[in-house]
N, C-alpha and C. Protein backbone atom coordinates (compact mmCIF):
# COMPACT_ATOMS: atom_id res chain seq x y z
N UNK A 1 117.41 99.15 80.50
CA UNK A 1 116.79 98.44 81.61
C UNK A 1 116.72 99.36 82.83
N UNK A 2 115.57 99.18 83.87
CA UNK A 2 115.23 100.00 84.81
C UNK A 2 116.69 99.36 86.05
N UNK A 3 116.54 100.52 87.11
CA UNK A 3 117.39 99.61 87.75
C UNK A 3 116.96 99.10 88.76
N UNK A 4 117.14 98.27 89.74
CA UNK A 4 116.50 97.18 90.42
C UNK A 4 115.52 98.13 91.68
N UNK A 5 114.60 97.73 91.95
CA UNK A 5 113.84 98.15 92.88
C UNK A 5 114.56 98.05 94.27
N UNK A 6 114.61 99.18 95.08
CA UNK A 6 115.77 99.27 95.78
C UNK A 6 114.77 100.38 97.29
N UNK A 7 114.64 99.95 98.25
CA UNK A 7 114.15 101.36 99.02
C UNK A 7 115.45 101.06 100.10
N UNK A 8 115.47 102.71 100.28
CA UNK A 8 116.53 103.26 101.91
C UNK A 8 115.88 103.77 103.02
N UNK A 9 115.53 102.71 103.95
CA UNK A 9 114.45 103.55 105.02
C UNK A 9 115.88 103.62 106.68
N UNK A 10 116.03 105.16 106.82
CA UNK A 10 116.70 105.89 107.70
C UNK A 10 116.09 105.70 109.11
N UNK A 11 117.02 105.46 110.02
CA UNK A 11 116.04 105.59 111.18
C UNK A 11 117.05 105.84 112.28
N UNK A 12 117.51 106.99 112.18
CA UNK A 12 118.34 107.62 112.99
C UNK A 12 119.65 107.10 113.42
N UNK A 13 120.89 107.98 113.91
CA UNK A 13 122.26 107.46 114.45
C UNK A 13 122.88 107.05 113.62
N UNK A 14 122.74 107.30 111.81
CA UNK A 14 123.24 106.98 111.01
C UNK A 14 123.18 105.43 110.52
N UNK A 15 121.75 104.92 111.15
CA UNK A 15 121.42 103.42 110.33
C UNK A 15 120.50 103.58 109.31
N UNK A 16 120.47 102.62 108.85
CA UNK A 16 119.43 102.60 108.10
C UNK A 16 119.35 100.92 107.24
N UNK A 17 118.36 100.77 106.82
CA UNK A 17 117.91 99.58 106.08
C UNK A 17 117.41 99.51 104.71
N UNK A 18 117.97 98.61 103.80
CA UNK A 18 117.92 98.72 102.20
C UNK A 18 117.47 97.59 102.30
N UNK A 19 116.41 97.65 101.26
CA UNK A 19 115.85 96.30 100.27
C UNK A 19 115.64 96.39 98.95
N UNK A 20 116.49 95.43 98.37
CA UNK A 20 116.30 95.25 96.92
C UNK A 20 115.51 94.11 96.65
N UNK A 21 114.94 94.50 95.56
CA UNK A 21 114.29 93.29 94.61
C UNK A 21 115.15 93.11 93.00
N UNK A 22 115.23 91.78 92.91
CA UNK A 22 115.51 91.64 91.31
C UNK A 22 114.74 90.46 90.94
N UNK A 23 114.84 90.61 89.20
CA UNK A 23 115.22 91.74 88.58
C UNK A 23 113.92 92.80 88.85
N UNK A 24 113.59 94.06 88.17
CA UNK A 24 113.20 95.08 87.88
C UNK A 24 112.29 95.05 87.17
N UNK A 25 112.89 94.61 85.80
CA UNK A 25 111.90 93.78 84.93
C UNK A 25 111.63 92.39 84.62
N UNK A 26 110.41 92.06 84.38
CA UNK A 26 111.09 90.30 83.65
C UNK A 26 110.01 89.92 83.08
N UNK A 27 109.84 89.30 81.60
CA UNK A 27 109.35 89.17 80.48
C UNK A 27 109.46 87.69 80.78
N UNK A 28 108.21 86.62 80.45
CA UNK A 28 107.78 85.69 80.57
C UNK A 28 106.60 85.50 79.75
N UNK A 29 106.60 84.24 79.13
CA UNK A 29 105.21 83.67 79.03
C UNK A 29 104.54 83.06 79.29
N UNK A 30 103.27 83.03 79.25
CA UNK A 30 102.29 81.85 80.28
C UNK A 30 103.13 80.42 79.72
N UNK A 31 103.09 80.15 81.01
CA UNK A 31 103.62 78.40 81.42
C UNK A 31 104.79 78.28 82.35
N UNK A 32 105.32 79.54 81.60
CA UNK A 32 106.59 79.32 82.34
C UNK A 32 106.85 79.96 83.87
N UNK A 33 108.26 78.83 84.39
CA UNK A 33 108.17 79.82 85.79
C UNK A 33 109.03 80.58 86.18
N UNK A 34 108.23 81.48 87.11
CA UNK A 34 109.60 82.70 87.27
C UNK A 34 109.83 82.78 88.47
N UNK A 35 110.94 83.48 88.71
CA UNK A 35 111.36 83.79 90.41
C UNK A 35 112.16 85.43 90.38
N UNK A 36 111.60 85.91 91.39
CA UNK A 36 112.03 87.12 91.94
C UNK A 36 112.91 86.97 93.42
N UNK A 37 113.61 88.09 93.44
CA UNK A 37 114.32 87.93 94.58
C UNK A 37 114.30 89.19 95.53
N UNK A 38 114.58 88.83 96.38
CA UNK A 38 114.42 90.28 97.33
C UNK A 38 115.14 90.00 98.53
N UNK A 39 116.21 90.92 98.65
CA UNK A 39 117.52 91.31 99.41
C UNK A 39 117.32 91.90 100.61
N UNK A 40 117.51 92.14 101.90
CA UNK A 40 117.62 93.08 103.27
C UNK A 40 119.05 93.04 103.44
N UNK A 41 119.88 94.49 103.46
CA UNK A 41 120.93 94.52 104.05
C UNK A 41 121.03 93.90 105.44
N UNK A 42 119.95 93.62 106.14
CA UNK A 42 120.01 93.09 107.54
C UNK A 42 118.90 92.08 107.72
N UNK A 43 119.15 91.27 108.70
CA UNK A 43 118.01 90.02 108.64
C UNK A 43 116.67 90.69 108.89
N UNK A 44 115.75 90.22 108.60
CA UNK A 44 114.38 90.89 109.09
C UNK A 44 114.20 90.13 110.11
N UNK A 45 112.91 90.63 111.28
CA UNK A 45 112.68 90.13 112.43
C UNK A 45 112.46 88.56 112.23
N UNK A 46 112.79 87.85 113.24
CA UNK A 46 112.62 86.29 113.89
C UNK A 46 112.74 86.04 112.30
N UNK A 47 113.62 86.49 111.59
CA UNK A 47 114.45 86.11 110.07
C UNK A 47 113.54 85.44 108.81
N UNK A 48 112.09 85.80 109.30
CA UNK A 48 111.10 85.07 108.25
C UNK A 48 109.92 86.39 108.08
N UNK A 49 110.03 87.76 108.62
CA UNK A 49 108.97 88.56 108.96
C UNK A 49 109.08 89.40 107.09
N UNK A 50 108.88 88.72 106.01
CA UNK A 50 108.87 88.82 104.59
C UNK A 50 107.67 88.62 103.62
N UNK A 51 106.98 89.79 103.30
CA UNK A 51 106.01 89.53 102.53
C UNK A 51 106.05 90.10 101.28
N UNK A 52 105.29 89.72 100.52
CA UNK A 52 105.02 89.82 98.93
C UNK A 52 103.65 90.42 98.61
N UNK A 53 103.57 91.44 97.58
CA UNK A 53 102.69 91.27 97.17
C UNK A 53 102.40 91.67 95.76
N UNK A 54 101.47 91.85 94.74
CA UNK A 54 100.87 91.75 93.74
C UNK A 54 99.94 93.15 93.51
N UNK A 55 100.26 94.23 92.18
CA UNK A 55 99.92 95.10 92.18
C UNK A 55 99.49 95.04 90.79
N UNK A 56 98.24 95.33 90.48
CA UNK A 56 97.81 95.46 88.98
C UNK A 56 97.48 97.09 88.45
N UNK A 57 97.40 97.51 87.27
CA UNK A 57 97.45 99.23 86.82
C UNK A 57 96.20 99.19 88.15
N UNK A 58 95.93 100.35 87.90
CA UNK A 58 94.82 100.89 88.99
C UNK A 58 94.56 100.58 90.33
N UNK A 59 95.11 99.30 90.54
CA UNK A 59 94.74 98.54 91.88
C UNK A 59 95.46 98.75 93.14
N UNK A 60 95.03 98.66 94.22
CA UNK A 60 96.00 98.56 95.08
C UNK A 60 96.68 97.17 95.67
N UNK A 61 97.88 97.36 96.20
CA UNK A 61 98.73 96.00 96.22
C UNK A 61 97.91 94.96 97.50
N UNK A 62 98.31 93.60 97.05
CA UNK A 62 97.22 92.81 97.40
C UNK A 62 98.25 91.66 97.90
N UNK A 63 98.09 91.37 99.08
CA UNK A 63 98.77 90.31 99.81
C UNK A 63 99.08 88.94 99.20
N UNK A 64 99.98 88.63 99.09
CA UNK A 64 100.12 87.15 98.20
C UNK A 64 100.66 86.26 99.81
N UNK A 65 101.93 86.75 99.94
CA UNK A 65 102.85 85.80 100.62
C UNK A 65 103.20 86.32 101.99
N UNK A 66 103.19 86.27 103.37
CA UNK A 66 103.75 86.70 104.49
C UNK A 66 104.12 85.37 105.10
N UNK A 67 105.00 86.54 106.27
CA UNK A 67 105.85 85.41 106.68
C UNK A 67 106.86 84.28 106.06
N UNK A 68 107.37 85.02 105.22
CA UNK A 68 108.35 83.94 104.44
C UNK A 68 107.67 83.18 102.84
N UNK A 69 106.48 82.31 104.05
CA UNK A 69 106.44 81.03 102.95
C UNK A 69 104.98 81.15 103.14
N UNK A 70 103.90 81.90 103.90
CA UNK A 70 102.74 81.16 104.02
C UNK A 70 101.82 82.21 103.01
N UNK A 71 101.03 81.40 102.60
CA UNK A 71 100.15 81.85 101.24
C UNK A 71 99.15 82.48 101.86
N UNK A 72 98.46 83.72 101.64
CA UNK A 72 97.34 84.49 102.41
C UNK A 72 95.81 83.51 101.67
N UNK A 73 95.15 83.45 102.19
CA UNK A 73 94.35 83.15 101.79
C UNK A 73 93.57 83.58 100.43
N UNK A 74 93.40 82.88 99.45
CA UNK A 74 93.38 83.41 97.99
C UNK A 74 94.18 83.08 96.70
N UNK A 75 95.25 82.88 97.19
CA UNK A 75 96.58 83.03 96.80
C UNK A 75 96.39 81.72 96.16
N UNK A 76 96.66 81.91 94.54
CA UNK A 76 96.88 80.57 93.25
C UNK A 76 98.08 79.51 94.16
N UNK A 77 97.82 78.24 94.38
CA UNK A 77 98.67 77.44 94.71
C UNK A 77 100.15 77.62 93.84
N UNK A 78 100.14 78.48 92.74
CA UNK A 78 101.44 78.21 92.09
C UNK A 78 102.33 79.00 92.40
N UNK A 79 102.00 80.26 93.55
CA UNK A 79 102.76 80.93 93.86
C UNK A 79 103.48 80.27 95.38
N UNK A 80 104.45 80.04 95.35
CA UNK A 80 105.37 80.24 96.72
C UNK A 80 106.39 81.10 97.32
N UNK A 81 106.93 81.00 98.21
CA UNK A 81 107.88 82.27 98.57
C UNK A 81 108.62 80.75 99.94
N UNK A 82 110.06 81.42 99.63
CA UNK A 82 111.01 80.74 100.20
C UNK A 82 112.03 82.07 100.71
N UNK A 83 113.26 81.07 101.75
CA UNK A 83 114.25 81.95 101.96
C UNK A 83 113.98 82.40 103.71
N UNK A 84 114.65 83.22 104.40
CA UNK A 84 115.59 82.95 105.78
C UNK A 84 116.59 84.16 105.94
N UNK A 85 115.89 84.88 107.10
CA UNK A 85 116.95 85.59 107.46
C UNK A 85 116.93 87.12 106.48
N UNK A 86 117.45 87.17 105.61
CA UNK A 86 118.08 88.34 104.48
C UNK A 86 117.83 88.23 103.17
N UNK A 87 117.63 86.66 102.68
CA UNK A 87 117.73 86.89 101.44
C UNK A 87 116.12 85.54 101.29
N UNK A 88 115.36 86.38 100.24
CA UNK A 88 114.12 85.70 99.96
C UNK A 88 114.19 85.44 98.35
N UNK A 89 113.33 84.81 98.07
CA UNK A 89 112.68 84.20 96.48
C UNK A 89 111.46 83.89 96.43
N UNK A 90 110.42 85.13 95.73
CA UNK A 90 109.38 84.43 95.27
C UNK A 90 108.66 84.07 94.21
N UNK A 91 108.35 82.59 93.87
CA UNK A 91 108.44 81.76 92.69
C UNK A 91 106.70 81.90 92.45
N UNK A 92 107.06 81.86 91.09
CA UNK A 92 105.54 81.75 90.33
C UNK A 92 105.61 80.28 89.37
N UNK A 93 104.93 79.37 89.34
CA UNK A 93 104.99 78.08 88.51
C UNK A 93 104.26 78.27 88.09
N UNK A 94 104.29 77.97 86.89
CA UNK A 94 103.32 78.36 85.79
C UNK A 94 102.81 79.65 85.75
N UNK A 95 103.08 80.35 84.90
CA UNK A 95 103.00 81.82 85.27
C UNK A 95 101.11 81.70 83.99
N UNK A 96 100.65 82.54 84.61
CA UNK A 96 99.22 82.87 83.73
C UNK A 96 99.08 84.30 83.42
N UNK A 97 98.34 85.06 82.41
CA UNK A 97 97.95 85.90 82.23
C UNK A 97 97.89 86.91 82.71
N UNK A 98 96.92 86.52 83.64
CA UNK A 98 96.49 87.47 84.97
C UNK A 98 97.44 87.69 86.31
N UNK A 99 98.64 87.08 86.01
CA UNK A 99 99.74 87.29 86.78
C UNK A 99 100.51 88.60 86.58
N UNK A 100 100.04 88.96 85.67
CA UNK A 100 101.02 90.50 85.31
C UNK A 100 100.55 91.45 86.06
N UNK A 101 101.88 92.67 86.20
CA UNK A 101 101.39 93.61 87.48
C UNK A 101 102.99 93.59 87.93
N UNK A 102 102.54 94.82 88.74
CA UNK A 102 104.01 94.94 89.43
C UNK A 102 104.10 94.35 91.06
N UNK A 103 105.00 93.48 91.44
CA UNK A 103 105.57 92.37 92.53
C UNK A 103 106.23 93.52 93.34
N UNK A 104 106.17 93.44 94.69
CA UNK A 104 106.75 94.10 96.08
C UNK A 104 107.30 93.12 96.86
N UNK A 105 108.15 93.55 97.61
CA UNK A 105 108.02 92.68 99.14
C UNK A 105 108.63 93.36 99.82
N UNK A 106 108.42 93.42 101.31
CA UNK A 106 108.39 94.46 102.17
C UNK A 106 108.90 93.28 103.40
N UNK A 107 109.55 94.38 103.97
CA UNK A 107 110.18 93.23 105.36
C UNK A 107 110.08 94.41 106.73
N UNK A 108 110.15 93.33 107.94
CA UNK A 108 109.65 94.20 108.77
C UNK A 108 111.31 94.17 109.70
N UNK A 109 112.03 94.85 110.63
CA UNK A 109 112.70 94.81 110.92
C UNK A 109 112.67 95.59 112.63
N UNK A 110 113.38 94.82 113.12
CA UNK A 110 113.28 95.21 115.09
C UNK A 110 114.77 95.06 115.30
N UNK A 111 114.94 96.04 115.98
CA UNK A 111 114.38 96.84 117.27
C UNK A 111 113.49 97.73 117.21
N UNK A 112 113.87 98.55 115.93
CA UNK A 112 113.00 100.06 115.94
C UNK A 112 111.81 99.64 115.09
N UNK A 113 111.20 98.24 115.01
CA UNK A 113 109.77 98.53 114.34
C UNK A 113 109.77 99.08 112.81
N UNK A 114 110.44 99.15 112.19
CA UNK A 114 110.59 99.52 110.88
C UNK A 114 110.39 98.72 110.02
N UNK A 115 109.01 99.14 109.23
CA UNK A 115 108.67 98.09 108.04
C UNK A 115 109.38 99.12 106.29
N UNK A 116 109.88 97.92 105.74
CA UNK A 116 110.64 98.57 104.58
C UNK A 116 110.07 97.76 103.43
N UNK A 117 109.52 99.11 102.18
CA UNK A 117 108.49 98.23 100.90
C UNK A 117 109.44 99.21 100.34
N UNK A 118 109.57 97.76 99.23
CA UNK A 118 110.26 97.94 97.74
C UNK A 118 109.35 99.18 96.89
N UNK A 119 110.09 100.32 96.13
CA UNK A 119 108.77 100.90 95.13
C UNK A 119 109.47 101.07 93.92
């Protein structure tokens, strides 16, 4: 198994900010639902500044979820995104076909303006 999607973004004076996602991998079949998770060692800004997104081979990654919970326009009603502060979940109900691809989420973090994406 791969190990969990994890970035370390440095930003001087010896801080820095980690985000994990789990799991890494995850094997599903259409119908069923899944949930991903994604970690900030530190709260992200006004504790909801958390987005998601959706990456297929060739493509570039494509906005699903910001701000926590709100769906970008486009976005299959079966996807949601929950969670506060540090620790997020975002759920797929009923998972379909065309759902496969590799999942991000990226959080933005202040004082220093530092946006941090999972790779």
């Amino acid at each position: 198994a791969r190990a969990d999607r994890v970035k370390v973004v440095e930003w001087g004076s010896g801080g820095q900010y980690v985000l994990t996602q789990t799991p890494a991998v995850k094997a599903v079949v259409p119908g069923q639902t899944v949930s991903l998770n994604c970690k900030s060692s530190s709260n992200v800004y006004s504790n909801n500044r958390l987005a998601w997104y959706h990456q297929t081979p060739g493509g570039a990654p494509k906005l699903l979820i910001y701000y926590a919970t709100t769906l970008q326009s486009g976005t299959p009603s079966r996807f949601s995104g929950s969670g506060s502060g540090s620790d997020f979940t975002l759920t797929i109900s009923g998972v379909q076909a065309d759902d496969a691809g590799d999942y991000y989420c990226q959080s933005l973090h202040y004082p220093n303006s530092v946006w941090v994406f999972t790779q």
